[in-house]
Protein backbone atom coordinates (compact mmCIF):
# COMPACT_ATOMS: atom_id res chain seq x y z
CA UNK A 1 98.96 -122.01 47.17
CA UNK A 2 99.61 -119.98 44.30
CA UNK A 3 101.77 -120.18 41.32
CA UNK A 4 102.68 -116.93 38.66
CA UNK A 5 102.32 -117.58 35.55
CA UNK A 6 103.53 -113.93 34.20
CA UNK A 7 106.90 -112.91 35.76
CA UNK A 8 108.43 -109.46 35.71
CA UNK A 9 111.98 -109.70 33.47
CA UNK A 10 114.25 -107.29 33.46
CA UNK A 11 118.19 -107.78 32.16
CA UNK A 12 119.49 -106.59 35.02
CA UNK A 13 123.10 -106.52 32.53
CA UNK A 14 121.67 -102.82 32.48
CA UNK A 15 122.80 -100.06 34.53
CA UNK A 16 121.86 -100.16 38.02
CA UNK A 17 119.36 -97.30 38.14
CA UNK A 18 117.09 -99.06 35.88
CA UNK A 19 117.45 -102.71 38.02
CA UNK A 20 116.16 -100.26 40.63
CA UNK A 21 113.46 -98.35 38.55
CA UNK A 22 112.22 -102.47 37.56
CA UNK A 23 112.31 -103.37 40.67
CA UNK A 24 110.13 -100.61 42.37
CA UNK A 25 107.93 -100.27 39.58
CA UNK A 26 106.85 -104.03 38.88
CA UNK A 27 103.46 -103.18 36.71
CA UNK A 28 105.98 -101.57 33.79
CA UNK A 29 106.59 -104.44 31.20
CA UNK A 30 109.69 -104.78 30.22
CA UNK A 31 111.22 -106.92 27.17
CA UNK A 32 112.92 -110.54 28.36
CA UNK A 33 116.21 -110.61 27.29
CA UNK A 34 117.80 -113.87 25.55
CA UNK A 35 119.53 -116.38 27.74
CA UNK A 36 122.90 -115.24 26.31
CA UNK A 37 122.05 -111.34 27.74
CA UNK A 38 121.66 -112.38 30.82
CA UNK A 39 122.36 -109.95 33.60
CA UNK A 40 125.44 -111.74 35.36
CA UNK A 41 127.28 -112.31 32.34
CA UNK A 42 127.25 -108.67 31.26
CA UNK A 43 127.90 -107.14 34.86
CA UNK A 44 130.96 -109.09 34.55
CA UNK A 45 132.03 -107.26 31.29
CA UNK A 46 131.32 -103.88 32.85
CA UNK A 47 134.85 -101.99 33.08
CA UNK A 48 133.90 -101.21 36.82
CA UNK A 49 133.71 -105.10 37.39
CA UNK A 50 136.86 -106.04 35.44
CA UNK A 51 138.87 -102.97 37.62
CA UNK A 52 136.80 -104.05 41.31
CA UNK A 53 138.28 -107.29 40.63
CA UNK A 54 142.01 -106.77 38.92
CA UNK A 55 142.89 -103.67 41.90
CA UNK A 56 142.79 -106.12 44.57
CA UNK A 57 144.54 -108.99 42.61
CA UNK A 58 147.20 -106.61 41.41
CA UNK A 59 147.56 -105.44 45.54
CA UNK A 60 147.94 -109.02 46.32
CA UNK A 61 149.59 -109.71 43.63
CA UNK A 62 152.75 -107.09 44.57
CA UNK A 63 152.23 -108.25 48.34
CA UNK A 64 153.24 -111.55 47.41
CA UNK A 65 156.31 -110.78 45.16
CA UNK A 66 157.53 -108.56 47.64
CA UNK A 67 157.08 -110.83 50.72
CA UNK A 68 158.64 -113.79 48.24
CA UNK A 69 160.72 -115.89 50.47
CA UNK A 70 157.78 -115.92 53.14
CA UNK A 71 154.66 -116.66 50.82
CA UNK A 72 157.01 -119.34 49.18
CA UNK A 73 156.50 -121.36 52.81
CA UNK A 74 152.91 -121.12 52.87
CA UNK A 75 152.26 -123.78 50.28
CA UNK A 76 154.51 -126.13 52.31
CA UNK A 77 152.27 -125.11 55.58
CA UNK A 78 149.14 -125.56 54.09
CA UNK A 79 150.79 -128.99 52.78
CA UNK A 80 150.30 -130.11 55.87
CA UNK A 81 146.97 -130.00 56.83
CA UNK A 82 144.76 -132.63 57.95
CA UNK A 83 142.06 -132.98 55.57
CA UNK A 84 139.55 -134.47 57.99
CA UNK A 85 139.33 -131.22 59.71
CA UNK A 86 139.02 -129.11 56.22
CA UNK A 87 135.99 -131.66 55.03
CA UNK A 88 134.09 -130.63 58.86
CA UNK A 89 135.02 -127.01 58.49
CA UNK A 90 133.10 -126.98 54.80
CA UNK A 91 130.61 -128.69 55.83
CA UNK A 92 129.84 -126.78 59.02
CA UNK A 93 130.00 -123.55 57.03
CA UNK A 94 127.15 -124.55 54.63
CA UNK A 95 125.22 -125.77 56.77
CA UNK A 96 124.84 -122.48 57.61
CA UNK A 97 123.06 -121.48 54.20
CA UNK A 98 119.82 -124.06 55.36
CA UNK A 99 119.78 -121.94 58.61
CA UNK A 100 119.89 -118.64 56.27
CA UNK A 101 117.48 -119.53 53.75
CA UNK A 102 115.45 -120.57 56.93
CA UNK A 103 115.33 -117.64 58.55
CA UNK A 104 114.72 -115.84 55.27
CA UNK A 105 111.88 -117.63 55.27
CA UNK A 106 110.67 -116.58 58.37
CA UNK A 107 111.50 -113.02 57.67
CA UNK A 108 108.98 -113.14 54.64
CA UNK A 109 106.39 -115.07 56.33
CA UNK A 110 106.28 -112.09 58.83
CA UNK A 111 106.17 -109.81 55.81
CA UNK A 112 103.00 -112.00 54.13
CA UNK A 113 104.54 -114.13 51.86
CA UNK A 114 104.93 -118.27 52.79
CA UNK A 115 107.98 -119.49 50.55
CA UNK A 116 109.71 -122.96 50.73
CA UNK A 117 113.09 -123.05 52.15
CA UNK A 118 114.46 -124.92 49.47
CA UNK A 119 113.58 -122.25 47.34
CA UNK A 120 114.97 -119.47 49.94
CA UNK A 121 118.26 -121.10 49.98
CA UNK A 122 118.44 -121.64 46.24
CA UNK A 123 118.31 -117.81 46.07
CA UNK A 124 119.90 -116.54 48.92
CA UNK A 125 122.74 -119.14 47.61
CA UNK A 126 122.66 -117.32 44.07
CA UNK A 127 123.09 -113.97 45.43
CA UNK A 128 126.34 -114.77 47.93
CA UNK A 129 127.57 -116.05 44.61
CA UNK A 130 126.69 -112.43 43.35
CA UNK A 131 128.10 -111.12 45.92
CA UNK A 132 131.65 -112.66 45.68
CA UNK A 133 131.67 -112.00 41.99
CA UNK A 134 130.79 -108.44 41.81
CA UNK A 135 131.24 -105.76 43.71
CA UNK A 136 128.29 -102.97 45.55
CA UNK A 137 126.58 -105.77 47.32
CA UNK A 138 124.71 -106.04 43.91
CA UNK A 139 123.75 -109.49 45.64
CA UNK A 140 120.85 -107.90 47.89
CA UNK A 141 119.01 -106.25 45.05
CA UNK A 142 119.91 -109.34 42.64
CA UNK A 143 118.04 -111.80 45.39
CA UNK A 144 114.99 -109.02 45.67
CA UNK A 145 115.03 -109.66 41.55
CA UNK A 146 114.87 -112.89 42.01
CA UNK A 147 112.03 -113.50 44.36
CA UNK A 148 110.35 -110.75 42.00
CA UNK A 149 111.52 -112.72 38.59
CA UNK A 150 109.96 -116.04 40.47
CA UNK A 151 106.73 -115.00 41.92
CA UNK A 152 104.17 -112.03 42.37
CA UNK A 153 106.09 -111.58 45.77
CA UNK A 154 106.57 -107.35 46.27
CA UNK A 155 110.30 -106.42 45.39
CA UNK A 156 110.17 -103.77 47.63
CA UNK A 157 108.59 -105.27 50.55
CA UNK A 158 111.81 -108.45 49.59
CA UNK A 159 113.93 -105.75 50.20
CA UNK A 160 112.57 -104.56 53.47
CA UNK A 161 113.15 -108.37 54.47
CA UNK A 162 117.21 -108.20 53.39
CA UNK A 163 117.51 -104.96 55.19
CA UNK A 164 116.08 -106.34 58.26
CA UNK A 165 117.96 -109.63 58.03
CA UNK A 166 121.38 -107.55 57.27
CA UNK A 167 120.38 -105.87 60.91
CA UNK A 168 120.17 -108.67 62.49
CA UNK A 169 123.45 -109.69 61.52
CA UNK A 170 125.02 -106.48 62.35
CA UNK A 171 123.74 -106.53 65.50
CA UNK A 172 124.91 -110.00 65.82
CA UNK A 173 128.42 -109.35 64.72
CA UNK A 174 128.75 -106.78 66.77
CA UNK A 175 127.45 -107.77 70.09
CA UNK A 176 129.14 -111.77 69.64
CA UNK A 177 132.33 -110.18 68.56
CA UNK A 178 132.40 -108.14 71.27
CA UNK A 179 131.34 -110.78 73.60
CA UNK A 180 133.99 -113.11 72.01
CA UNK A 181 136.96 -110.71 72.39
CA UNK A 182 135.88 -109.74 75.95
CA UNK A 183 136.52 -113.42 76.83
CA UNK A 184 139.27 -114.00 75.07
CA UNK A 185 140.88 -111.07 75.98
CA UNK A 186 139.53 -110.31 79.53
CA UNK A 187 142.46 -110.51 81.43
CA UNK A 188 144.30 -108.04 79.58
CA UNK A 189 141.77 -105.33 78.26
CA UNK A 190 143.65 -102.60 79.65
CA UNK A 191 146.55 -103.35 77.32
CA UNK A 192 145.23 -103.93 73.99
CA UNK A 193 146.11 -101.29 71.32
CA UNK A 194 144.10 -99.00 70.43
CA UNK A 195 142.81 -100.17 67.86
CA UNK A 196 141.47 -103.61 69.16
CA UNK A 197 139.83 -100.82 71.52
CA UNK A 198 138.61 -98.90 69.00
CA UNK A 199 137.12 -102.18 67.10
CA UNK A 200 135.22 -102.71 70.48
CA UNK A 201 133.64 -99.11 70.62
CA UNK A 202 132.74 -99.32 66.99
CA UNK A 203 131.15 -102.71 67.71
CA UNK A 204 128.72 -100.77 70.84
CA UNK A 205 128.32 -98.12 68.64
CA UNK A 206 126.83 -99.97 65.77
CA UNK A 207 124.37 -101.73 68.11
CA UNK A 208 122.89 -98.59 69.64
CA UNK A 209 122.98 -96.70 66.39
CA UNK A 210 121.33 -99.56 64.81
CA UNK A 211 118.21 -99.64 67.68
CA UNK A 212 118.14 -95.98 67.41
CA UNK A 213 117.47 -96.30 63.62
CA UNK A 214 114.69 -98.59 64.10
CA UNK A 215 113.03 -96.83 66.70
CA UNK A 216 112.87 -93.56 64.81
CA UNK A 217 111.42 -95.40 61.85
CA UNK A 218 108.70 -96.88 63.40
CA UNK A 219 107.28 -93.78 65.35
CA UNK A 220 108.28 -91.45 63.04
CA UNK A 221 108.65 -92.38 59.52
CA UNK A 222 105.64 -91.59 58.39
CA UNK A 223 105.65 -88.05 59.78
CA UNK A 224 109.05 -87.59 57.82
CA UNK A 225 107.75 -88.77 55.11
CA UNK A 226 105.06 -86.56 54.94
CA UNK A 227 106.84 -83.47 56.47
CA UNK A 228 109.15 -84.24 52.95
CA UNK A 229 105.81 -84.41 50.69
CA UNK A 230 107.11 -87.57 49.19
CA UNK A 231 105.07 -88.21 45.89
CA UNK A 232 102.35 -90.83 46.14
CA UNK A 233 104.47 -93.18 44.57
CA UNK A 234 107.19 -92.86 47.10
CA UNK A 235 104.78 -93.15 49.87
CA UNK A 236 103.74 -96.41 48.98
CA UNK A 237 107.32 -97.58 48.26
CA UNK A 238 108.00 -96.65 52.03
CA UNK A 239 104.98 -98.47 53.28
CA UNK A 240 105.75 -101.56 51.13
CA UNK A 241 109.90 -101.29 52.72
CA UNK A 242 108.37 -100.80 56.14
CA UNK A 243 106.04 -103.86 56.03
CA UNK A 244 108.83 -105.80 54.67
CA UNK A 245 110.60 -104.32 57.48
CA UNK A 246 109.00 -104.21 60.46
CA UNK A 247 106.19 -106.79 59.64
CA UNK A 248 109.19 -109.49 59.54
CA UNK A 249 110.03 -109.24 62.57
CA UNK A 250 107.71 -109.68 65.57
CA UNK A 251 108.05 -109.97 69.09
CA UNK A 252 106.98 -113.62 68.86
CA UNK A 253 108.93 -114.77 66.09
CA UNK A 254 112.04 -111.70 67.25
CA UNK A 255 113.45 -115.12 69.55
CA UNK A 256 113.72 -117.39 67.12
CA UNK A 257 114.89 -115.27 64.80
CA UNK A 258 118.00 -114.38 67.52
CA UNK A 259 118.35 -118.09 67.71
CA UNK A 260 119.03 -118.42 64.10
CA UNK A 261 121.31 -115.77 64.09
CA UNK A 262 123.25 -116.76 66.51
CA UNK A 263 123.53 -120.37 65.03
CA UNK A 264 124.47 -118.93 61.66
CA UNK A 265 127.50 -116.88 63.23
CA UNK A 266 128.43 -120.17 65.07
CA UNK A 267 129.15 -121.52 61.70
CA UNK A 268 131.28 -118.98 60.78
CA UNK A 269 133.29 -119.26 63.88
CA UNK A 270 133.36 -122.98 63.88
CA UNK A 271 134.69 -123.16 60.63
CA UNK A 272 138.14 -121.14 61.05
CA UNK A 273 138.28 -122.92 64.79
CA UNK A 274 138.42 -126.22 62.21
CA UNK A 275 140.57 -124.59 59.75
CA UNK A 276 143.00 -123.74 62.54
CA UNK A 277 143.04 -127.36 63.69
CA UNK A 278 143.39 -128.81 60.36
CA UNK A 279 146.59 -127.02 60.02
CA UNK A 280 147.82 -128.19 63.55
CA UNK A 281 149.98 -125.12 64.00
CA UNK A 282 151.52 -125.36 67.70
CA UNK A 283 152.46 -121.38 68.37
CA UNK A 284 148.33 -120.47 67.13
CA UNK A 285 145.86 -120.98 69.89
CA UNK A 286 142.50 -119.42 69.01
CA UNK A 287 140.24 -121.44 70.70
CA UNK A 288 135.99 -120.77 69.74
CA UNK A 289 136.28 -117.28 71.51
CA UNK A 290 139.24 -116.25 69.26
CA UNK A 291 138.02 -117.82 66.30
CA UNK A 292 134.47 -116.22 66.63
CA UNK A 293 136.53 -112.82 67.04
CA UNK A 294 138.52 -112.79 64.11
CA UNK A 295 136.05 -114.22 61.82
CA UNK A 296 133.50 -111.92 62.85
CA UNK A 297 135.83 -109.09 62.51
CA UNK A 298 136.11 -110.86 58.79
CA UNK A 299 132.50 -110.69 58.27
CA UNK A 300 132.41 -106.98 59.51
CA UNK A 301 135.08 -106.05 57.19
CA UNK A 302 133.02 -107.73 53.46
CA UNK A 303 129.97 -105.19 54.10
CA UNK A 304 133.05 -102.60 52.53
CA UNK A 305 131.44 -102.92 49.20
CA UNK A 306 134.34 -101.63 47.77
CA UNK A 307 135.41 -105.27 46.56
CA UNK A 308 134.10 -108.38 45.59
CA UNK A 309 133.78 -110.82 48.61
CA UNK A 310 135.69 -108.14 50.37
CA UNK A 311 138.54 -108.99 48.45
CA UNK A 312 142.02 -108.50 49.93
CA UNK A 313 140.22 -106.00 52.75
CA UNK A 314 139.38 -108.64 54.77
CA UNK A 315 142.36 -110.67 54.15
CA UNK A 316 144.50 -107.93 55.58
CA UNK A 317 142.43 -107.86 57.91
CA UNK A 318 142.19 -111.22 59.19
CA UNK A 319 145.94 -111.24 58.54
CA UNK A 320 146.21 -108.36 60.98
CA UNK A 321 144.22 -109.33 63.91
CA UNK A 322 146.02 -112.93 63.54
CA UNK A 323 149.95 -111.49 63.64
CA UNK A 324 148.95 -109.11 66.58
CA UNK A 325 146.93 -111.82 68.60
CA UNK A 326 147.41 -115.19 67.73
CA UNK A 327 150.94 -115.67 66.22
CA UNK A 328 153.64 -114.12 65.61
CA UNK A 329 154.38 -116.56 62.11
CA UNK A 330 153.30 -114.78 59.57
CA UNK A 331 153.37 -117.89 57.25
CA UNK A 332 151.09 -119.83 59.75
CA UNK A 333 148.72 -116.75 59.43
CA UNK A 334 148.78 -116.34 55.49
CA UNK A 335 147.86 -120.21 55.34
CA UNK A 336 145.10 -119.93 57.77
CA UNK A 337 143.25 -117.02 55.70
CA UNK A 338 144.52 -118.79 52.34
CA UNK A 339 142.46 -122.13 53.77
CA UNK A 340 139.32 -119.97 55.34
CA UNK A 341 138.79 -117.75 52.21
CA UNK A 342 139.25 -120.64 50.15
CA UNK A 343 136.33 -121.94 51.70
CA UNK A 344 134.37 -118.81 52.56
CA UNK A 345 134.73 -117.26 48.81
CA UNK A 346 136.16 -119.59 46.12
CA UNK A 347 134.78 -122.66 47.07
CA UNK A 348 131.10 -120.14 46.52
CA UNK A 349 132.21 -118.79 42.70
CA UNK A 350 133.14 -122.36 41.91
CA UNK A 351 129.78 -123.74 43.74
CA UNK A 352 127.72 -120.83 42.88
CA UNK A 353 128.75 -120.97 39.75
CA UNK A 354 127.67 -124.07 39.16
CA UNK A 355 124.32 -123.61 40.89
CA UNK A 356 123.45 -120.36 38.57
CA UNK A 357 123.82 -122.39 35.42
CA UNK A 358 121.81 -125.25 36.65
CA UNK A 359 119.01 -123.49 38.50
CA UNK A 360 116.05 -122.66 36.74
CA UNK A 361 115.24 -119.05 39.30
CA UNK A 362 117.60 -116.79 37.38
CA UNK A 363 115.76 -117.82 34.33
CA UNK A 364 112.23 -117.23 35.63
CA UNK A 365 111.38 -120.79 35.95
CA UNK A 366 108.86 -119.86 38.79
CA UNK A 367 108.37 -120.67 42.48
CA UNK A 368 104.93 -121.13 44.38
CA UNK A 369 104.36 -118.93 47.19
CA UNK A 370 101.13 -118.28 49.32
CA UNK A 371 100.33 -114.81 50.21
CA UNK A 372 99.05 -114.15 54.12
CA UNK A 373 98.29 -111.43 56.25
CA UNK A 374 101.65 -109.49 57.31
CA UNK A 375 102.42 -109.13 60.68
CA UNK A 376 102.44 -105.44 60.27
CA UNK A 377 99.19 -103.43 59.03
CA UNK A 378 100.06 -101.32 56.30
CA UNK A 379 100.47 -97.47 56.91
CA UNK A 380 97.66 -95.43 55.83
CA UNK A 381 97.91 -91.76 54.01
CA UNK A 382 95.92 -89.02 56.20
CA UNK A 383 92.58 -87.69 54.96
């Protein structure tokens, strides 16, 4: 097992092309910034932030003051609510960042790297907390810091990892949603609107666009990367993304892996299923298939980096699919999403928040990680 002593810093406060530039170019030194320049807090001064944030809360904002007499119910409705069934639903849903962190894990093993779990949660944790607080998906590249901040692990090959595992749960999302609303819709497929239709032929698209993607990057990547006359430094960057890539996932480890997956979505389903019985409404009847539906149309919805946490996009959304499905009380559907995304988001900034001042990773307090032979055999320049 081995230990770094030296980690790369970088305030990653600074504008996103140089986070990049640290992250692909590890051997330049650059200064470590005092603990009260850290990168979070300054990201969340950015003007960009402040207005990624403040558009959506001003949306809901006029949503709710012009819907007044309805949204004034919803307190009364989520009054209600039997708190038994809120305590399983929370702890169902993180439970499901063990099974991430896990499968992280697994993800970098195949990619040549052994890390604790603990430690893959901790981070993976850190950067959904990213994730909810700023906007771009900044989380991804913040958790490839991390790992990079915490160990002599390659950022680039990390990042080949979080690509992979964000395939896996696109494919996921899209084949279980589809699978969920065939069954929960099956005897009436004929009649859904079109756009339920068109939800389900984005869903088939995504999953043969995504295997198409992978196929012509591992047989012919390298020729398009030479056929480009990438600089040497660019080739190596693609070899390091492709191990990171393809040498995480193996055909031995590729159904365990699905396993995982699946078992993470589960959470996410089972978790509005419990929110929905916690409120007791009798006109909503979701049932697993319909829960797994509309929060997998949820999850869809938050890789819109347009918003933090997919702010009010996927509350519309979930709002949507809900009134044209499930119930026609809009109240009983603004105080399932208020309950769910209290969970699913808030609950994380409060959480998260309180897990990035206590941990020691975005500080560079170090991690030990053994290094093994990837899965996949790095690519080789022709003579």
């Amino acid at each position: 097992m081995t230990e770094q002593v030296e980690h790369h810093h970088h305030p990653i406060g600074e504008p996103l092309e140089q986070e990049a530039d640290a992250l692909i170019n590890p051997e330049v030194p650059v200064e470590v910034p005092p603990a009260e320049q850290m990168s979070l807090v300054r990201r969340l001064r950015q003007p960009r932030t402040i207005l990624s944030i403040a558009v959506p809360i001003a949306i809901i904002a006029i949503a709710v003051a012009l819907n007044r007499d309805m949204m004034s119910q919803v307190p009364g409705a989520i009054g209600g609510a039997d708190p038994r069934f809120i305590v399983v639903a929370f702890l169902i849903y993180y439970a499901g960042f063990p099974l991430r962190g896990f499968r992280w894990t697994k993800l970098l093993r195949g990619a040549g790297y052994k890390v604790k779990t603990g430690d893959a949660t901790e981070i993976l944790f850190l950067s959904w907390f990213v994730n909810c607080i700023v906007p771009a998906k900044l989380g991804d590249l913040y958790r490839a810091y991390l790992v990079k901040q915490n160990s002599p692990v390659s950022a680039t090959r990390t990042l080949g990892t979080v690509f992979m595992e964000r395939i896996l749960d696109l494919v996921a999302i899209a084949a279980l949603g589809v699978a969920a609303g065939y069954f929960r819709f099956r005897g009436s497929l004929n009649d859904l609107p079109g756009g339920v239709q068109a939800i389900f032929a984005f869903g088939v698209v995504i999953v043969l666009a995504l295997i198409v993607a992978l196929v012509v990057m591992r047989n012919f990547g390298r020729r398009v990367i030479v056929l480009l006359r990438i600089p040497p430094r660019g080739v190596e960057l693609y070899e390091r993304f492709e191990e990171g890539v393809f040498g995480s996932v193996g055909l031995r480890g590729l159904p365990v892996l699905g396993l995982l997956t699946v078992m993470i979505w589960a959470t996410e389903a089972l978790r509005l299923y419990f929110v929905v019985r916690s409120l007791g409404f009798a006109d909503v009847h979701l049932g697993f298939s319909g829960a797994m539906f509309v929060a997998l149309i949820g999850s869809l919805l938050t890789a819109v980096p347009l918003f933090p946490g997919g702010l009010g996009l996927v509350d519309v959304g979930m709002l949507g699919v809900l009134t044209t499905f499930f119930t026609k009380n809009p109240v009983h559907a603004t105080a399932i999403v208020v309950v769910d995304r209290a969970i699913s988001v808030f609950s994380i900034v409060i959480l998260g928040g309180v897990a990035w001042v206590l941990s020691s990773k975005p500080r560079g307090g170090g991690m030990t990680v053994e290094e093994i032979a990837p899965s996949l055999a790095p690519m080789r320049p022709p003579a």
